[in-house]
PDB file of N, CA and C in Angstrom:
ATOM      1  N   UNK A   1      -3.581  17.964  57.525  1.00  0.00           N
ATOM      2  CA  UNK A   1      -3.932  19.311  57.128  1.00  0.00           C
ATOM      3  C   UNK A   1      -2.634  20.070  56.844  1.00  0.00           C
ATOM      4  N   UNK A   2      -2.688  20.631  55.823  1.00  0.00           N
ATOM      5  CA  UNK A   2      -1.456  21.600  55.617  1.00  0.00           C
ATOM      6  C   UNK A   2      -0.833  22.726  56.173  1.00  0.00           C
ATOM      7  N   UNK A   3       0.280  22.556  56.742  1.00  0.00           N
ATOM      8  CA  UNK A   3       0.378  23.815  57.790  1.00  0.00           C
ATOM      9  C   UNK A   3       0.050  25.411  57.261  1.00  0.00           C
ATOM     10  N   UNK A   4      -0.312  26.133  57.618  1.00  0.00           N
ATOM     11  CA  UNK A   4      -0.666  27.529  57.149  1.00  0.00           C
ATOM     12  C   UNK A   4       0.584  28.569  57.249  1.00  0.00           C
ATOM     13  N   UNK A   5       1.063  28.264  57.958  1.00  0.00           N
ATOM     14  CA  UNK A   5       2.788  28.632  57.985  1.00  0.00           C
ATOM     15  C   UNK A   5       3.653  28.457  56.948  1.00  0.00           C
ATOM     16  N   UNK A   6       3.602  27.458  56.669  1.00  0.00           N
ATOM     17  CA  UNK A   6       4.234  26.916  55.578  1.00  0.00           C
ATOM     18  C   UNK A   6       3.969  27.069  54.502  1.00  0.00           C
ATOM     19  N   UNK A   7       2.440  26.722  54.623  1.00  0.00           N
ATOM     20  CA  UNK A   7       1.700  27.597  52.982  1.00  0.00           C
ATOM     21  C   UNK A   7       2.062  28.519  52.816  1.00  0.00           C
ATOM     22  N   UNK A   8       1.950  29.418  53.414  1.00  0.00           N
ATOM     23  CA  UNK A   8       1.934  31.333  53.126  1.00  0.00           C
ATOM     24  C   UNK A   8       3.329  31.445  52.636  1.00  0.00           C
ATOM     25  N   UNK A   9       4.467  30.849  53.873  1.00  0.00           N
ATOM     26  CA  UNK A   9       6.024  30.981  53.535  1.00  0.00           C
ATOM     27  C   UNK A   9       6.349  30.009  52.180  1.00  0.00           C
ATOM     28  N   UNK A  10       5.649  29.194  51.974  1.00  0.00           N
ATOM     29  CA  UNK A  10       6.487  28.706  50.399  1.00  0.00           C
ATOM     30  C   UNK A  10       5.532  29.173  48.970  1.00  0.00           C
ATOM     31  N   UNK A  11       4.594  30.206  49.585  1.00  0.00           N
ATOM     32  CA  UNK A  11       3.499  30.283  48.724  1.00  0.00           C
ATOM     33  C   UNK A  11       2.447  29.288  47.572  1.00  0.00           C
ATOM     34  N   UNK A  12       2.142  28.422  48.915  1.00  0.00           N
ATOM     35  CA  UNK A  12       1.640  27.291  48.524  1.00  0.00           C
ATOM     36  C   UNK A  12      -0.116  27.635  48.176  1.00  0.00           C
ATOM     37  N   UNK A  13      -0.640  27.594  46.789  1.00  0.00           N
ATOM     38  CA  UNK A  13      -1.875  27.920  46.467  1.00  0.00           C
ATOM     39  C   UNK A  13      -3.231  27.168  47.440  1.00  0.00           C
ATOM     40  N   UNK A  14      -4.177  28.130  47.559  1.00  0.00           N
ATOM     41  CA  UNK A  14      -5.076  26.420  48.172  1.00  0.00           C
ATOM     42  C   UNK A  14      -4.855  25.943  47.457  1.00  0.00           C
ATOM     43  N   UNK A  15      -5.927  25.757  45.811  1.00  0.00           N
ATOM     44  CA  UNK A  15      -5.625  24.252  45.022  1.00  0.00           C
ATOM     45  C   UNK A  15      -4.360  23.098  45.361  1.00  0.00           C
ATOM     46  N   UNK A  16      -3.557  23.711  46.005  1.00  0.00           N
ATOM     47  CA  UNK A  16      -2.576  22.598  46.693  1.00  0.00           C
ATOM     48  C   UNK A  16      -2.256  22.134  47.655  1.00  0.00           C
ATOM     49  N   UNK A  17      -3.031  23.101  48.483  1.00  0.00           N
ATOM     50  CA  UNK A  17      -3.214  22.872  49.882  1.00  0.00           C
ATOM     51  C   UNK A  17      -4.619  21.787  50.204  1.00  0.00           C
ATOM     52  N   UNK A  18      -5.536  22.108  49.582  1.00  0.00           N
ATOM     53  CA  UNK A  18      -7.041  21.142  49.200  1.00  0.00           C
ATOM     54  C   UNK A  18      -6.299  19.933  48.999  1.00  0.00           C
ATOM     55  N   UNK A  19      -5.458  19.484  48.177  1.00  0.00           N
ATOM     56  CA  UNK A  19      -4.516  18.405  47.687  1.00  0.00           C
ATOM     57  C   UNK A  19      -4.529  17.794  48.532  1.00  0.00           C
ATOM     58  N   UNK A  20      -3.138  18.472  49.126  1.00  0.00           N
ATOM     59  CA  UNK A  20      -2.698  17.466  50.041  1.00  0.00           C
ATOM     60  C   UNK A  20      -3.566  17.333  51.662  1.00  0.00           C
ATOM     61  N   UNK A  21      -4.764  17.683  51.766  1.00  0.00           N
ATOM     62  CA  UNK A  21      -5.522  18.327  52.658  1.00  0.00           C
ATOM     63  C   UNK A  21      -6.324  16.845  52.665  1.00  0.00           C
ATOM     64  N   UNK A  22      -7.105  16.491  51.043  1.00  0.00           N
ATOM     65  CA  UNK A  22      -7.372  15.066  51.052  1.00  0.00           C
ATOM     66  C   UNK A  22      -6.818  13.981  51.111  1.00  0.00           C
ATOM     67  N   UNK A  23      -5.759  14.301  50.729  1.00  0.00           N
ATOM     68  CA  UNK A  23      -4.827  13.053  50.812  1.00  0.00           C
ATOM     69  C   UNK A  23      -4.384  12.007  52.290  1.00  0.00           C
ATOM     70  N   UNK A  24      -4.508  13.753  52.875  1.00  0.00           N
ATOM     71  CA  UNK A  24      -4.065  13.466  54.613  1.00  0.00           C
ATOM     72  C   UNK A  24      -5.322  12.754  55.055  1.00  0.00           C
ATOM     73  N   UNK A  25      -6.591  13.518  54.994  1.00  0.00           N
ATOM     74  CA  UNK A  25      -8.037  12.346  55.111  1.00  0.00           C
ATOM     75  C   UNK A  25      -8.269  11.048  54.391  1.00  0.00           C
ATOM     76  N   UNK A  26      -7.954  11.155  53.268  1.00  0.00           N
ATOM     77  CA  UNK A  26      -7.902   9.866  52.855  1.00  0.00           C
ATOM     78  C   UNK A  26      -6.798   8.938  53.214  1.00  0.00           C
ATOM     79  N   UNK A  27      -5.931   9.252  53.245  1.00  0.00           N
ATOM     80  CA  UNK A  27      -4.808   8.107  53.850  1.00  0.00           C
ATOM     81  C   UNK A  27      -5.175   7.869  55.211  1.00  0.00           C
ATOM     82  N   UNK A  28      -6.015   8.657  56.219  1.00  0.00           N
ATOM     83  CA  UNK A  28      -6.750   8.474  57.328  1.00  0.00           C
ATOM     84  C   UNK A  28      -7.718   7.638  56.970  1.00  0.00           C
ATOM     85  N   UNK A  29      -8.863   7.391  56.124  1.00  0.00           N
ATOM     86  CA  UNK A  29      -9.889   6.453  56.099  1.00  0.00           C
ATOM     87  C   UNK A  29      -9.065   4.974  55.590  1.00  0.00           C
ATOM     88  N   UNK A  30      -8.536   5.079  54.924  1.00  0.00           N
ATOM     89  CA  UNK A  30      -8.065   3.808  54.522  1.00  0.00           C
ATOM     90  C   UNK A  30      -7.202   3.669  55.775  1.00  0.00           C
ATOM     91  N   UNK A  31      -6.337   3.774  56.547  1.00  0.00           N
ATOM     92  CA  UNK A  31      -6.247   3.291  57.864  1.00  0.00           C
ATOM     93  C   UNK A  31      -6.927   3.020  58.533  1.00  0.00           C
ATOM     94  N   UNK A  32      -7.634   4.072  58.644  1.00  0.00           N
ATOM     95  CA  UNK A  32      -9.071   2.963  59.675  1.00  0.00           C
ATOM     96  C   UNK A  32      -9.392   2.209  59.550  1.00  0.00           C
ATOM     97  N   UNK A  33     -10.064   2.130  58.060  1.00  0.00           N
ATOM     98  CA  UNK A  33     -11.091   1.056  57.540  1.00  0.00           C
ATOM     99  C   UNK A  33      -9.979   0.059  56.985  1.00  0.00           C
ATOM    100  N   UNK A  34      -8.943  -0.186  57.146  1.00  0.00           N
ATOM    101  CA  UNK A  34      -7.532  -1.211  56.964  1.00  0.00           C
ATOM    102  C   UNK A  34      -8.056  -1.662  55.074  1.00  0.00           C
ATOM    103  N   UNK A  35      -7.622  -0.318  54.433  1.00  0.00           N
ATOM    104  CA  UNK A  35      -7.874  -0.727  53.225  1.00  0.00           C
ATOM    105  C   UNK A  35      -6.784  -0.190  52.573  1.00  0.00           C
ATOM    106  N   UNK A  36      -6.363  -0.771  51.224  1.00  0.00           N
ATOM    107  CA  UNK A  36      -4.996  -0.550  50.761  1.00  0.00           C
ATOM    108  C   UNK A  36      -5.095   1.355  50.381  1.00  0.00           C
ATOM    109  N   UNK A  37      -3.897   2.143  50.758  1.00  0.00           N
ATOM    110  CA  UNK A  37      -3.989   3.696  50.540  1.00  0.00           C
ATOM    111  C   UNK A  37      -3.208   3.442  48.642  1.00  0.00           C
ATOM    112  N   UNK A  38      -3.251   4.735  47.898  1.00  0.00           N
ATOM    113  CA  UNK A  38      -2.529   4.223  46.784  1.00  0.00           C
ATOM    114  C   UNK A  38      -2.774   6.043  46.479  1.00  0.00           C
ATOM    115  N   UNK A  39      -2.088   6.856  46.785  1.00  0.00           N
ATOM    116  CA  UNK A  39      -2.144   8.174  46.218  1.00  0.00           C
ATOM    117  C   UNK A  39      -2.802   8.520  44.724  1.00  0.00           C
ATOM    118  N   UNK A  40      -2.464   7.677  43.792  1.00  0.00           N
ATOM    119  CA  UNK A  40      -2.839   7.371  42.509  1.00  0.00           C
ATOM    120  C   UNK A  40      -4.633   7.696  42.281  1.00  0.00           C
ATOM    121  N   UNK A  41      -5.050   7.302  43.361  1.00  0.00           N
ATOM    122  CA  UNK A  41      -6.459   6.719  43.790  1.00  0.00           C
ATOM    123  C   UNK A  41      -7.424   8.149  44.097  1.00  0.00           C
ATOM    124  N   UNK A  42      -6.537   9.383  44.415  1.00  0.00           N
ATOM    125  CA  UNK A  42      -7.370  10.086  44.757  1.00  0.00           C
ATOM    126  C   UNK A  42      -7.929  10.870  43.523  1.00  0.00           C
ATOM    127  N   UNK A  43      -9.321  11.012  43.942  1.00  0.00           N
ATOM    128  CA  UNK A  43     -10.135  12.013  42.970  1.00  0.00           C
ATOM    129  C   UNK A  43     -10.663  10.685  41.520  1.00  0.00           C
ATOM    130  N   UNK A  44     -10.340   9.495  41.542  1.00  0.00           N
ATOM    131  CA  UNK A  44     -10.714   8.812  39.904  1.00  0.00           C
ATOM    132  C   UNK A  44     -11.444   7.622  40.701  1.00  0.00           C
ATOM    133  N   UNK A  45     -10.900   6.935  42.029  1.00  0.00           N
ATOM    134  CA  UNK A  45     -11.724   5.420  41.923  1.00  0.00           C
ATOM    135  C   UNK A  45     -12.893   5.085  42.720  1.00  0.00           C
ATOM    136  N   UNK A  46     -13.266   4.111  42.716  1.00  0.00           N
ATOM    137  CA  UNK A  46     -14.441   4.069  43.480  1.00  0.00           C
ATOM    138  C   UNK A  46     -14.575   4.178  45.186  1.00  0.00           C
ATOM    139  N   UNK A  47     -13.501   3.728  45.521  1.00  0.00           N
ATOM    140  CA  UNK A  47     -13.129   3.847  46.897  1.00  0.00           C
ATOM    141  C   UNK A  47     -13.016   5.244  47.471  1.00  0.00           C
ATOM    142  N   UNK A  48     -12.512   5.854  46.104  1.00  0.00           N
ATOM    143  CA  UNK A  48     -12.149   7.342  47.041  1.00  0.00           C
ATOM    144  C   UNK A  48     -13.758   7.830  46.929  1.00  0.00           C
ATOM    145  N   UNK A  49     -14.273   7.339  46.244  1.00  0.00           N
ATOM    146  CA  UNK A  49     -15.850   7.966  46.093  1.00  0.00           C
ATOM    147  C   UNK A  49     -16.437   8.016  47.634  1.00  0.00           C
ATOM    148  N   UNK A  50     -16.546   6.603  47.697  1.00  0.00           N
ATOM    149  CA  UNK A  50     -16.980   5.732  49.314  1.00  0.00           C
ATOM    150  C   UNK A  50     -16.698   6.877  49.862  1.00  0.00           C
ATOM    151  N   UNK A  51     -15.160   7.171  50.092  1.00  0.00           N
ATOM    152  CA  UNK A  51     -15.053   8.036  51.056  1.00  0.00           C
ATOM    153  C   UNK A  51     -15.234   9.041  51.346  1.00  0.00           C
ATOM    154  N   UNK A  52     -15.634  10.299  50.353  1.00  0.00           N
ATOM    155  CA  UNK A  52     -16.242  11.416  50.116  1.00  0.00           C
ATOM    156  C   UNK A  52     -17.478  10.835  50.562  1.00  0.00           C
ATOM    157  N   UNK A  53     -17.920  10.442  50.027  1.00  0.00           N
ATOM    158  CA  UNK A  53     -19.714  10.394  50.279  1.00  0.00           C
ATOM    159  C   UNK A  53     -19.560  10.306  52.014  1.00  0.00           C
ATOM    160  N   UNK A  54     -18.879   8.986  52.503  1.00  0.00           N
ATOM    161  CA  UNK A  54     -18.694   9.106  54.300  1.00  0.00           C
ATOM    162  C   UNK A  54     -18.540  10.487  54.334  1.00  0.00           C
ATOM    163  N   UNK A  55     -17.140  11.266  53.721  1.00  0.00           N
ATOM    164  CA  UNK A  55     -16.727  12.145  54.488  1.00  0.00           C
ATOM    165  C   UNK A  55     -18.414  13.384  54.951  1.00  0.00           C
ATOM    166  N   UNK A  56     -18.892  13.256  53.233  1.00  0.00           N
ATOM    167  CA  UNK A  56     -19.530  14.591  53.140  1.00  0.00           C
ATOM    168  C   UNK A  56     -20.777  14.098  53.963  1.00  0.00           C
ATOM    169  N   UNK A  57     -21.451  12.834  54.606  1.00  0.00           N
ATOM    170  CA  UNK A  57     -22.329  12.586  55.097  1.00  0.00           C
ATOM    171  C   UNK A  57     -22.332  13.366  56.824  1.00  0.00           C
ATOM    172  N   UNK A  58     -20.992  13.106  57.078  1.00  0.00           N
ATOM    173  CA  UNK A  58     -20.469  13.336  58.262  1.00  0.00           C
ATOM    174  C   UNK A  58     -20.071  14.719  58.615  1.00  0.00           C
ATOM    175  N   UNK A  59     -19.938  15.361  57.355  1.00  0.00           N
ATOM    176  CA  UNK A  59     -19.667  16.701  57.641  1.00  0.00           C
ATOM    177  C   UNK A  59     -21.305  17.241  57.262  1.00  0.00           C
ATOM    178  N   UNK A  60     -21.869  16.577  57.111  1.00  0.00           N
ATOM    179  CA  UNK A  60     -23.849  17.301  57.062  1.00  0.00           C
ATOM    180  C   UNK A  60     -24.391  16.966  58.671  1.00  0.00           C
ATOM    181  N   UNK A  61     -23.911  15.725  59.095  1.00  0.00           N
ATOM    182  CA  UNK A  61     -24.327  15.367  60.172  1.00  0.00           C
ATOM    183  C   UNK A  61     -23.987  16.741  61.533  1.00  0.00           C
ATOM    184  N   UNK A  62     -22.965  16.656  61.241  1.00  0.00           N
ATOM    185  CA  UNK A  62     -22.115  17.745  62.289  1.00  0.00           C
ATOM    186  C   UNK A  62     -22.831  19.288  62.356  1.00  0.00           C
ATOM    187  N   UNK A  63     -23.085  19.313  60.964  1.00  0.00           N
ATOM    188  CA  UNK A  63     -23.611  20.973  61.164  1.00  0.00           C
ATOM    189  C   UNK A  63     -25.094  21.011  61.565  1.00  0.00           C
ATOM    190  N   UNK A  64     -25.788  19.660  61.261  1.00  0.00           N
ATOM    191  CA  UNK A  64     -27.071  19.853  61.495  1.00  0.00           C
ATOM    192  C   UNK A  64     -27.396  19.423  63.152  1.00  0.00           C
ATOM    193  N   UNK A  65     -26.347  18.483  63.655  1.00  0.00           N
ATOM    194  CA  UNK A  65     -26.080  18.123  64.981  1.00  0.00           C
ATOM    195  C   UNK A  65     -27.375  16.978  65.049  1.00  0.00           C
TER     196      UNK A  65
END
């Protein structure tokens, strides 16, 4: 997650903070799930799909408890 400190002090936009916000989760799922990370990858391939869909399943799960 992007520090908020840091954002504000280098005037870092969300749209760039969202960025690197997935990147940090996604380079987290592909560790877990011991699958190759490739920055390149975020937002176009199928894998990063996989992982949105986990992510967003899991973030429905949570609110509905």
């Amino acid at each position: 997650m992007a520090d908020k400190k840091f954002a504000r002090h280098y005037g870092m936009k969300s749209e760039v903070s969202k960025i690197f916000d997935d990147l940090e989760d996604y380079l987290n799922y592909c560790r877990d799930n011991m699958l190759r990370f490739d920055e390149r990858d975020l937002y176009k391939t199928d894998q990063w799909r996989r992982f949105e869909k986990e992510r967003n399943r899991a973030l429905k799960e949570a609110r509905h408890g």
